[in-house]
Protein backbone atom coordinates (compact mmCIF):
# COMPACT_ATOMS: atom_id res chain seq x y z
CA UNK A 1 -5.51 -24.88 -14.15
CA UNK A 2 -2.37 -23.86 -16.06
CA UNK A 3 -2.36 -21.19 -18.32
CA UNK A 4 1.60 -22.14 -19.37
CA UNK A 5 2.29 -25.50 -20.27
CA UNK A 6 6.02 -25.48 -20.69
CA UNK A 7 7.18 -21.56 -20.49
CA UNK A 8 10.83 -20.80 -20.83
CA UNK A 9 11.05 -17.15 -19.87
CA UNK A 10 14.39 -16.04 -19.02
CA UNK A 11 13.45 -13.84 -15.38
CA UNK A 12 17.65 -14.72 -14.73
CA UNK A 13 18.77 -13.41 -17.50
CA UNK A 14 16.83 -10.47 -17.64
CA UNK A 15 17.94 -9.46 -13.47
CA UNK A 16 20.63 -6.72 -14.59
CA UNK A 17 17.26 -4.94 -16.59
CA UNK A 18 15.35 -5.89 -13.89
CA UNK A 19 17.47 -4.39 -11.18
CA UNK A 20 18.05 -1.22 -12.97
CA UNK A 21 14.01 -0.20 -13.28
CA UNK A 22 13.88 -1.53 -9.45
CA UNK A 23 16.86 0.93 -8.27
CA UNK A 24 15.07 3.88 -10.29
CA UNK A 25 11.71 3.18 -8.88
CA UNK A 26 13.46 3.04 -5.18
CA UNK A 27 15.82 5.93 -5.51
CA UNK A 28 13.01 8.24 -6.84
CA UNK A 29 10.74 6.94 -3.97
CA UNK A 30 13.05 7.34 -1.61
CA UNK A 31 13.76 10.98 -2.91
CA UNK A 32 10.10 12.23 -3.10
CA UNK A 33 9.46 11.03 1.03
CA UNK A 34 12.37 12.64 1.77
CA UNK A 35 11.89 16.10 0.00
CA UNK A 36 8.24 16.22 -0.16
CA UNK A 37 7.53 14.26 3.04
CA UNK A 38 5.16 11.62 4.19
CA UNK A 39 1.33 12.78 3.48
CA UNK A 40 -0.55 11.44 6.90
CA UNK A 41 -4.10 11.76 7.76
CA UNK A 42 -5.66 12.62 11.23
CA UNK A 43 -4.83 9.44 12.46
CA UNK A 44 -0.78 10.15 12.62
CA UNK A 45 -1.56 13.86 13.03
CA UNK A 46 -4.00 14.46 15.11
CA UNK A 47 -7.20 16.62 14.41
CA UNK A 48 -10.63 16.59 14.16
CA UNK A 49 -13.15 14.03 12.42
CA UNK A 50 -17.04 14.95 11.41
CA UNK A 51 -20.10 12.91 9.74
CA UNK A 52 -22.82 14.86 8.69
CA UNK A 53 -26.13 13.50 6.88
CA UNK A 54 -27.62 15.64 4.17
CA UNK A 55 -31.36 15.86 2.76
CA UNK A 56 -29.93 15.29 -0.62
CA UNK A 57 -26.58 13.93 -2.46
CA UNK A 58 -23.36 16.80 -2.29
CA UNK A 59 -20.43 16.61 -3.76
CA UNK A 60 -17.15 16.08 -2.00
CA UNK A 61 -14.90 18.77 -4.13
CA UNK A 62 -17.93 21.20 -3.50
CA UNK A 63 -17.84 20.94 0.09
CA UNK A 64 -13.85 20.63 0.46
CA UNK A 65 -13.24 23.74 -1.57
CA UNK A 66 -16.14 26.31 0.49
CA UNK A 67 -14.55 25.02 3.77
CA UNK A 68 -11.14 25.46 2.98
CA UNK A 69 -11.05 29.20 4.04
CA UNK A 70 -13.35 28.40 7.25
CA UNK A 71 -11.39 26.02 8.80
CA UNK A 72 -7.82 27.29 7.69
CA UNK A 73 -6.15 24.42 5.68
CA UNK A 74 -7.91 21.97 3.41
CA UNK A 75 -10.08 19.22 4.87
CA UNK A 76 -9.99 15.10 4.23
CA UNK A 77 -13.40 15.11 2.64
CA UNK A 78 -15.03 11.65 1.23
CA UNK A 79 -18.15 9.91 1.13
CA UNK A 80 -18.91 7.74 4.13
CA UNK A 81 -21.54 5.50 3.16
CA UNK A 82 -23.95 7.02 0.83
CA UNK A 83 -23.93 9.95 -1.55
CA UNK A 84 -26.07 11.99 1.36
CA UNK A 85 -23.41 11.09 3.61
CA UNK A 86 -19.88 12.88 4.23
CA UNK A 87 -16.80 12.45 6.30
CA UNK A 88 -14.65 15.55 7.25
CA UNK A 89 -11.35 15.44 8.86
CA UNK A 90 -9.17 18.76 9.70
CA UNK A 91 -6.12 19.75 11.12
CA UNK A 92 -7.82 22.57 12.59
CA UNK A 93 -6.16 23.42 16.37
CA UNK A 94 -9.30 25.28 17.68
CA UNK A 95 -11.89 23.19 19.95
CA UNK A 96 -14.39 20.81 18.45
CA UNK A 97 -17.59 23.10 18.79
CA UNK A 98 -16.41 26.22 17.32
CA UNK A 99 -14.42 23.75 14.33
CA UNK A 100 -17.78 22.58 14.69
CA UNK A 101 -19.64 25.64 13.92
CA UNK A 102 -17.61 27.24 11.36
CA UNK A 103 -18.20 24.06 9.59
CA UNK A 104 -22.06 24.21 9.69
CA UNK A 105 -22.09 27.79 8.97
CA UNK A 106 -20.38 27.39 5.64
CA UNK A 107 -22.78 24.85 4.93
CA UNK A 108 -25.86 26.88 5.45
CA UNK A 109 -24.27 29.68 3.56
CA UNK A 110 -23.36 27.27 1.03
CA UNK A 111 -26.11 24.61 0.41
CA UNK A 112 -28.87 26.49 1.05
CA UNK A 113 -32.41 24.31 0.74
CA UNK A 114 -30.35 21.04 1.14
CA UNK A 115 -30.59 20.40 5.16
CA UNK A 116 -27.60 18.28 7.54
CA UNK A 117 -27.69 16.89 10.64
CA UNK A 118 -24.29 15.79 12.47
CA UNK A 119 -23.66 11.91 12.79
CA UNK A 120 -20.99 11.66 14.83
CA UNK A 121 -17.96 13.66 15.84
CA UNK A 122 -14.22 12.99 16.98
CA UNK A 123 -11.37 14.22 18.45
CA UNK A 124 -7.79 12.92 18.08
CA UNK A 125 -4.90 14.99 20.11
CA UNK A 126 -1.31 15.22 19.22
CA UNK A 127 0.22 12.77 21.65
CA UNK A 128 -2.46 10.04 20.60
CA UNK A 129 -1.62 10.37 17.10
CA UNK A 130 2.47 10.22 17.51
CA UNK A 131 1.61 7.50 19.57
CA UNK A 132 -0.57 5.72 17.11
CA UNK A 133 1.72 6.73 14.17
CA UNK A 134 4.83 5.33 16.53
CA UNK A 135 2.94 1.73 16.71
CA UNK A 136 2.03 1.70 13.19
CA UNK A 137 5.80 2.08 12.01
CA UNK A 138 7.02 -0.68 14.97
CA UNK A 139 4.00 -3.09 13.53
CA UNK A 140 5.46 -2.66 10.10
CA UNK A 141 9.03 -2.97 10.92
CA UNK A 142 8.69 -5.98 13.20
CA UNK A 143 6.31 -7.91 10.57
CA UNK A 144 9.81 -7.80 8.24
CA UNK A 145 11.84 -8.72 11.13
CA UNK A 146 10.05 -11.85 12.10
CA UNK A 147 9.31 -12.79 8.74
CA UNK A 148 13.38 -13.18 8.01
CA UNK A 149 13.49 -15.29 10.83
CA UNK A 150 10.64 -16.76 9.48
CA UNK A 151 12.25 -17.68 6.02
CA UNK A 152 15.88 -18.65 7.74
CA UNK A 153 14.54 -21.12 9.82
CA UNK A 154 12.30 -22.73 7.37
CA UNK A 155 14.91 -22.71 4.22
CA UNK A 156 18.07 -22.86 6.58
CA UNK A 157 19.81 -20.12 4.42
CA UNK A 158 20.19 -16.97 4.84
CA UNK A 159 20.06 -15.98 1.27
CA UNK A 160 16.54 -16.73 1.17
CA UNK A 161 15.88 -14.57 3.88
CA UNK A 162 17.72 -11.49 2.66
CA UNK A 163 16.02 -12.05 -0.83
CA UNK A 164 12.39 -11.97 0.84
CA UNK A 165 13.02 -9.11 2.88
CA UNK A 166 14.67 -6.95 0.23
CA UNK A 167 11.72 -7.47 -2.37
CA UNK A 168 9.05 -6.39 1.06
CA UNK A 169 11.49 -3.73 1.50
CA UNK A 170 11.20 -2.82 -2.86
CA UNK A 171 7.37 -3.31 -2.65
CA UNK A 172 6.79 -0.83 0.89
CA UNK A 173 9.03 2.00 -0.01
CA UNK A 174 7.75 2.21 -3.93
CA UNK A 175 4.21 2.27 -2.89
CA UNK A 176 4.88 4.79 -0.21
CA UNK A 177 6.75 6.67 -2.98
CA UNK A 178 4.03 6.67 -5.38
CA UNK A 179 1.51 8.04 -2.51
CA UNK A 180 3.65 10.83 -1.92
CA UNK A 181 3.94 11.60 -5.49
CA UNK A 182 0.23 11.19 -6.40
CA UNK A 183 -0.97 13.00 -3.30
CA UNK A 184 -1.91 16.11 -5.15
CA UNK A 185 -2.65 14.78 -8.45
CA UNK A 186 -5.39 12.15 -8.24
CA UNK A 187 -9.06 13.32 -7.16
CA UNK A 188 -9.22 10.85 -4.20
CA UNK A 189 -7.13 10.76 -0.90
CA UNK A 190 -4.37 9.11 -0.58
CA UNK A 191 -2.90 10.47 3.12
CA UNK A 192 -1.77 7.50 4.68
CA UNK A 193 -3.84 6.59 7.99
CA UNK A 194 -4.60 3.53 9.65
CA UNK A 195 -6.66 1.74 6.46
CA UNK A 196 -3.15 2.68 4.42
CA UNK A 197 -1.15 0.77 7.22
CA UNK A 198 -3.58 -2.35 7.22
CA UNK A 199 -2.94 -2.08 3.34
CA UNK A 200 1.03 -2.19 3.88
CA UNK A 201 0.76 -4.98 5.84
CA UNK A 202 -1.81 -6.91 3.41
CA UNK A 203 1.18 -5.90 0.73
CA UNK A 204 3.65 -7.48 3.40
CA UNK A 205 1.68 -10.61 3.23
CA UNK A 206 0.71 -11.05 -0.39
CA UNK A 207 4.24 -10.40 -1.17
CA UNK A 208 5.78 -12.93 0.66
CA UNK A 209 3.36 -15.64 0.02
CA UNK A 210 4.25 -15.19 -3.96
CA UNK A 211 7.85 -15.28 -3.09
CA UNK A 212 7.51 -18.35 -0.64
CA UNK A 213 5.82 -20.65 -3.37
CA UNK A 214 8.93 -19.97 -5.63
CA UNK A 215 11.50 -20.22 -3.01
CA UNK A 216 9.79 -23.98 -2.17
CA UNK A 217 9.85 -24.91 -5.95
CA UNK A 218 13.73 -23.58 -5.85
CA UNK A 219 14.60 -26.00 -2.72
CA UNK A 220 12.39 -29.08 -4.47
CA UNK A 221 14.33 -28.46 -7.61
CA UNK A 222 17.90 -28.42 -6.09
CA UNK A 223 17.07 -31.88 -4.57
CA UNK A 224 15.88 -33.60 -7.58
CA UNK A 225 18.14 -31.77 -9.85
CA UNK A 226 21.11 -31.94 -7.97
CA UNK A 227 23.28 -31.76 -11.10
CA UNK A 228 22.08 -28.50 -12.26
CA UNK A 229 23.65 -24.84 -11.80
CA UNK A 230 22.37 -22.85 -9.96
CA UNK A 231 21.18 -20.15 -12.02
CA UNK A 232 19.10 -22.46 -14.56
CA UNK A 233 17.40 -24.18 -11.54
CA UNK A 234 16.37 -20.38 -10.15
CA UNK A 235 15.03 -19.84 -13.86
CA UNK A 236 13.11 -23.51 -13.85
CA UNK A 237 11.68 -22.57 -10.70
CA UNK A 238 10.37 -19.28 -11.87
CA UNK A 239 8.87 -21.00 -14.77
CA UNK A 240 7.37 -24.09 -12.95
CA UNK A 241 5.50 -21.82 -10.77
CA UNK A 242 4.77 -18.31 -13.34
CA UNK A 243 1.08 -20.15 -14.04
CA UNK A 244 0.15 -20.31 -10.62
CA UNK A 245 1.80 -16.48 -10.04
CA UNK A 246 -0.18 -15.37 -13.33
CA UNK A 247 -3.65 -16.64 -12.02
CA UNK A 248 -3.08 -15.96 -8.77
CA UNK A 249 -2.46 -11.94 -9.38
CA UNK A 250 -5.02 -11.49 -11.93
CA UNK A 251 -7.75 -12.87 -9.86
CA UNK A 252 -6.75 -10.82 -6.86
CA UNK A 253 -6.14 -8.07 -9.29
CA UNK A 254 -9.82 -8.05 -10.32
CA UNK A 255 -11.27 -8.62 -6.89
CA UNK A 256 -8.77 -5.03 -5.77
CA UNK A 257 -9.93 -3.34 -9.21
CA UNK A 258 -13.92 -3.92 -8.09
CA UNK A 259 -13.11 -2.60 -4.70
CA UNK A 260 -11.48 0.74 -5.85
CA UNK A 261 -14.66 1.18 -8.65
CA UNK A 262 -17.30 0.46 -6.86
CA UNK A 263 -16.39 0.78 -2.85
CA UNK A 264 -16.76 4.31 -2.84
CA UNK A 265 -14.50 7.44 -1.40
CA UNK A 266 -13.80 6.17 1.86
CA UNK A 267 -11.88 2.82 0.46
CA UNK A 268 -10.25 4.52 -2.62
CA UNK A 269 -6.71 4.81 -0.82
CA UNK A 270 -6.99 1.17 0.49
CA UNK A 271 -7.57 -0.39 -2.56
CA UNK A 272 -5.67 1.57 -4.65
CA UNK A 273 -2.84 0.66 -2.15
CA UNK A 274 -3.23 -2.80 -2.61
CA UNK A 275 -3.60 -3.03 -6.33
CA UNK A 276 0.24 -1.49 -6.48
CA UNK A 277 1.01 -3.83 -4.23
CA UNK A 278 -0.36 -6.84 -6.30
CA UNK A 279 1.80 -5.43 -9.74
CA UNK A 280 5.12 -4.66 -7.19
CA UNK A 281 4.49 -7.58 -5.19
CA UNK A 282 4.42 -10.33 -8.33
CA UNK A 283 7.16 -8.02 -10.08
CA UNK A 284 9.36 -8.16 -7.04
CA UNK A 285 8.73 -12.45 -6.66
CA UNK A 286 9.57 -13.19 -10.18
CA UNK A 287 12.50 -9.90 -10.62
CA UNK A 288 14.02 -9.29 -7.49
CA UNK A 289 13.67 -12.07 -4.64
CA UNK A 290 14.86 -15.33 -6.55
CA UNK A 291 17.44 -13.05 -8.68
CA UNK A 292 18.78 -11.95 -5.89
CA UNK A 293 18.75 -15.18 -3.83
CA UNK A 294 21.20 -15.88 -6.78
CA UNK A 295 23.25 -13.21 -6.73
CA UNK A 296 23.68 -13.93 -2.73
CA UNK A 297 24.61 -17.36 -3.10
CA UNK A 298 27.31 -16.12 -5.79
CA UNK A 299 29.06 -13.90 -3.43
CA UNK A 300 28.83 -16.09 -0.41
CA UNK A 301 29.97 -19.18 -2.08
């Protein structure tokens, strides 16, 4: 299935635009973790995590706002299953039970005629959570690592490697930017715990596959094309390959956009994690990896 016969889009010619939006994107990422912070949940900061069952459907915003004051701080609050069914997570430093029983003692003050039961409860300390938060950075760092050796051994140049790294690097950093810009503004969670990592790394991958299928078509070209520049191979490349890219992202783009409608509070962050990471991660194969690959091989040459 093609959806462009013969396109001639000019991605080369259009790098220097290209590069500009990427390098304000970055820098203003960059600048927002750095001032404002990394937003984690109790997974990379330890704390406290509740299910509780209710008689009849509550509403998340409800019960985050009358147990801000009880527990000290505001609570992760989301749906975990059903609409009778919530998940809290705090911060809170005192011991499970009394967290515990200021908790159920708002809600009886609160929702009176609408009767809970506790599900399940956990406890996550400090060191577990550095330690946790520790592996989660090494798992992320070491996926970009071995994927550059990945890339140099299989296209023997080390442009190609820099180019797929840089565009992971472009598509991690934005969508870590955007989460720490959004954080306060949208009406779901978007604290980055271990679902937010597996999303990352799901970015990682998605990312580089795009980028690998163009990278091939650039290597095929340069053998039976020998004669041709560089730079108008690069662009033939792009254009051989923009109808898979196309199809590709739109149908994962739909299957992402389903997931964040319809799979409820608790998977809000993931899949609104991943649908950035479709837009950045096609953006970044067709506007920053072969561009750069390019602009690489132009320097070292």
């Amino acid at each position: 299935m093609r959806w462009f016969e013969t396109p001639n889009i000019d991605f080369v010619g259009k790098r220097k635009a290209a590069y500009t939006i990427s390098a304000i994107l970055f820098i203003a990422s960059l600048g927002a973790i750095f001032t404002k912070g990394l937003q984690y949940g109790i997974d990379f900061r330890g704390g406290k995590e509740f299910v509780y069952k209710f008689d009849q459907p509550v509403n998340t915003t409800d019960i985050r706002d009358m147990l801000t004051d009880p527990l000290g701080s505001t609570p992760e609050v989301k749906l975990f299953g059903s609409e009778t069914e919530i998940l809290i997570r705090t911060d809170n430093e005192s011991s499970t039970d009394e967290v515990q029983t200021a908790i159920e003692t708002a809600f009886a003050q609160n929702l009176q005629g609408n009767g809970f039961e506790d599900e399940k409860s956990d406890s996550i300390g400090p060191r577990f959570a550095e330690d946790l938060k520790s592996a989660a950075a090494q798992s992320v760092i070491y996926a970009i690592v071995i994927i550059f050796i990945y890339i140099l051994i299989r296209f023997r140049k080390w442009t190609f490697s820099a180019g797929a790294v840089t565009a992971l690097l472009h598509d991690v950093v934005i969508t870590l930017g955007i989460f720490t810009i959004l954080n306060d503004l949208v009406p779901f969670s978007l604290l980055i715990d271990q679902n937010i990592i597996a999303a990352f790394l799901t970015i990682v991958g998605y990312s580089l596959n795009d980028t690998v299928v163009v990278f091939d078509r650039i290597r095929e070209n340069s053998i039976v094309h020998k004669g041709m520049e560089y730079a108008p191979m690069v662009n033939k490349s792009l254009n051989d390959t923009l109808s898979r890219t196309v199809i590709t992202s739109l149908t994962t783009l739909f299957v992402v956009l389903v997931l964040f409608i319809f799979g409820g509070e608790v998977l809000k962050g993931l899949s609104f994690a991943l649908i950035i990471g479709v837009v950045l991660g096609t953006y970044s194969s067709l506007f920053v990896a072969s561009p750069l690959v390019l602009e690489l091989d132009k320097r070292a040459k």
